[in-house]
Protein backbone atom coordinates (compact mmCIF):
# COMPACT_ATOMS: atom_id res chain seq x y z
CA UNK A 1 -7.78 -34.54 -58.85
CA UNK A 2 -5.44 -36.14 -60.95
CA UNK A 3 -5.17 -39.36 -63.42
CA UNK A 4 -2.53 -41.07 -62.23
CA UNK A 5 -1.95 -44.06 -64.74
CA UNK A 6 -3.61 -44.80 -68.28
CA UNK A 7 -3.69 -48.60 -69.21
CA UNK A 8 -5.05 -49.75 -72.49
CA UNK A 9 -7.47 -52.76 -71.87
CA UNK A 10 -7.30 -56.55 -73.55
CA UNK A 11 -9.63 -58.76 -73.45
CA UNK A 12 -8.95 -62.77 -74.26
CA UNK A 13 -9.86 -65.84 -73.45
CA UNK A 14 -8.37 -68.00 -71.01
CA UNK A 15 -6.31 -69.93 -73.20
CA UNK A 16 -4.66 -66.79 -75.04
CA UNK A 17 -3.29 -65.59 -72.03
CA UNK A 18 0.18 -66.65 -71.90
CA UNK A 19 0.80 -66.11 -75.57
CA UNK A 20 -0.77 -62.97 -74.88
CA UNK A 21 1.27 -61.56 -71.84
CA UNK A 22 4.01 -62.84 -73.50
CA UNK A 23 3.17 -60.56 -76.76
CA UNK A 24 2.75 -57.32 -74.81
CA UNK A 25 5.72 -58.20 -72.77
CA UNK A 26 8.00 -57.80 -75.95
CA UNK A 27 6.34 -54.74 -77.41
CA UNK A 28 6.68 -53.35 -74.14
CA UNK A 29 10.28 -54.65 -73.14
CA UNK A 30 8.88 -55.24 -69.15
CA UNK A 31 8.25 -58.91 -67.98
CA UNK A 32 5.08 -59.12 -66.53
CA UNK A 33 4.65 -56.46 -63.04
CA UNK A 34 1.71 -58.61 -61.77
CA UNK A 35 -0.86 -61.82 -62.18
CA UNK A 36 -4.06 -61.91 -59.99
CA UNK A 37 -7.16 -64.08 -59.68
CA UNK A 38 -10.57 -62.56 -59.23
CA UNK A 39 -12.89 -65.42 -58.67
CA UNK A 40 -15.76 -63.65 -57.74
CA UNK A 41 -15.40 -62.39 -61.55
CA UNK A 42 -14.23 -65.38 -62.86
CA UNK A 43 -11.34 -63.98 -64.53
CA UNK A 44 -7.02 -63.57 -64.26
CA UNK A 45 -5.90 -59.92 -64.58
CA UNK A 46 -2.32 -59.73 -65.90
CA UNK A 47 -0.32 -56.69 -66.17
CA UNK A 48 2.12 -55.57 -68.12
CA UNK A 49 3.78 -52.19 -69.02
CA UNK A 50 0.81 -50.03 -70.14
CA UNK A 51 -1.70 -53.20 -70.70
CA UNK A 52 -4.22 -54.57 -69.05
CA UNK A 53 -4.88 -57.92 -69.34
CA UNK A 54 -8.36 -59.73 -68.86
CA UNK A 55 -8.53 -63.33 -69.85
CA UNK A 56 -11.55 -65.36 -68.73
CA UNK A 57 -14.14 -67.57 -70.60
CA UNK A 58 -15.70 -65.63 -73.68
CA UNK A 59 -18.95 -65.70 -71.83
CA UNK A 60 -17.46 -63.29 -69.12
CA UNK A 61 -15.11 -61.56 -71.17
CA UNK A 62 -17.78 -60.67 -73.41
CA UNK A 63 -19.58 -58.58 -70.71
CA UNK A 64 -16.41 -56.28 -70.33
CA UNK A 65 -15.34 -55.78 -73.93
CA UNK A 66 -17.31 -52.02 -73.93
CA UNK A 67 -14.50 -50.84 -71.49
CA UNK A 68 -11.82 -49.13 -73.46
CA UNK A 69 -9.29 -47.98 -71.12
CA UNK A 70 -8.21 -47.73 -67.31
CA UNK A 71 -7.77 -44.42 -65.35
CA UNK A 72 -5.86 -44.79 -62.48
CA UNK A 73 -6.77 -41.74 -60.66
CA UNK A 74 -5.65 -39.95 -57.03
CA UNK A 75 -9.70 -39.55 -56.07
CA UNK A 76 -12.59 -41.43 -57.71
CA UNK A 77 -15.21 -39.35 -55.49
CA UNK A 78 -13.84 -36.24 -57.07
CA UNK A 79 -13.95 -37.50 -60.60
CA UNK A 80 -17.51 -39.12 -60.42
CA UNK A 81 -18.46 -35.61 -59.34
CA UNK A 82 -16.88 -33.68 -62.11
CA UNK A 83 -17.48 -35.96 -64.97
CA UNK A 84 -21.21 -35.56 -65.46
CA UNK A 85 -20.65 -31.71 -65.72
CA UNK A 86 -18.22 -31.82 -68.49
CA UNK A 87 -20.37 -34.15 -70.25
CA UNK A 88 -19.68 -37.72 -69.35
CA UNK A 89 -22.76 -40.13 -68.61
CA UNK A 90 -21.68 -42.13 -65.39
CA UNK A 91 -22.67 -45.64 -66.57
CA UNK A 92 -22.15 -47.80 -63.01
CA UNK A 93 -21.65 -46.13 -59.56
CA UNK A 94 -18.15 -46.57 -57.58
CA UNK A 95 -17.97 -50.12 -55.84
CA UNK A 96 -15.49 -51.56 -53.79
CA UNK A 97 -13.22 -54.57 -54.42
CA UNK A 98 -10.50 -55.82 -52.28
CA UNK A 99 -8.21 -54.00 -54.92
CA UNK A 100 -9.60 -50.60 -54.13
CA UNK A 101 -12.65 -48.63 -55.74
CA UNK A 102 -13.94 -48.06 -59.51
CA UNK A 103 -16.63 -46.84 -61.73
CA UNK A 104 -17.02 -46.88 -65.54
CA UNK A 105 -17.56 -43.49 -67.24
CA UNK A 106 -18.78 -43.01 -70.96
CA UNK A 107 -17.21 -39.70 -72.43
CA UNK A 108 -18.45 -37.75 -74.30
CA UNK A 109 -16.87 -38.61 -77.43
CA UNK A 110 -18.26 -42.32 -76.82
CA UNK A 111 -14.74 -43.88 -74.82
CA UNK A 112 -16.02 -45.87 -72.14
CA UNK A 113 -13.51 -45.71 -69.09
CA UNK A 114 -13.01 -47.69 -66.03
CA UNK A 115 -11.89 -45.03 -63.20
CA UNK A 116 -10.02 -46.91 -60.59
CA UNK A 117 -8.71 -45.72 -56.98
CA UNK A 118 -6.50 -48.15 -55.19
CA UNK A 119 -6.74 -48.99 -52.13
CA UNK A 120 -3.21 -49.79 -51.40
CA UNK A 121 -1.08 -46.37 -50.45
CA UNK A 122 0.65 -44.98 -52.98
């Protein structure tokens, strides 16, 4: 059971996206690993260096402000399992996406976490 990636989490609107990739892409010194489309959310997910990037209208992106932070982790079953008994409140159950598997954890200390398993091999 291991965390295999932290990401810090932005959230924007559509129309801040490029000036906002382009931001993180300096402070970071990478170009930009990755752009995706999730229409089912109704949001683009860029990536860059340690930063997630979630731009979609404020009426979405509103809804996913509370998450603080991405886990990329070697297990999510194992995690979900352990959490609870160190003190963690599980706040939504794993589901699947076509990108792999999360959940959203609230620790104790109040940092709300998206836990994420991909599905692609690593």
């Amino acid at each position: 059971m291991r965390i295999l990636k932290k990401s810090f989490r932005r959230h924007v609107e559509s129309s801040r996206l490029g000036e906002t990739v382009a931001f993180y892409e300096r402070l970071e010194g990478v170009a930009c690993e990755r752009r995706i489309r999730i229409e089912q959310a109704g949001i683009d997910v860029a990536l860059v260096g340690d930063f997630i990037i979630l731009a979609g209208p404020e009426t979405v992106i509103s809804t996913l402000r509370g998450v603080q932070a991405t886990f990329t982790v070697d297990s999510l079953d194992e995690f979900v399992a352990a959490l609870p008994a160190q003190g963690a409140e599980l706040m939504s159950a794993p589901k699947s996406s076509a990108a792999g598997r999360n959940a959203t954890v609230r620790h104790p200390d109040g940092l709300v976490v998206e836990y994420y398993e991909s599905s692609s091999p690593r």
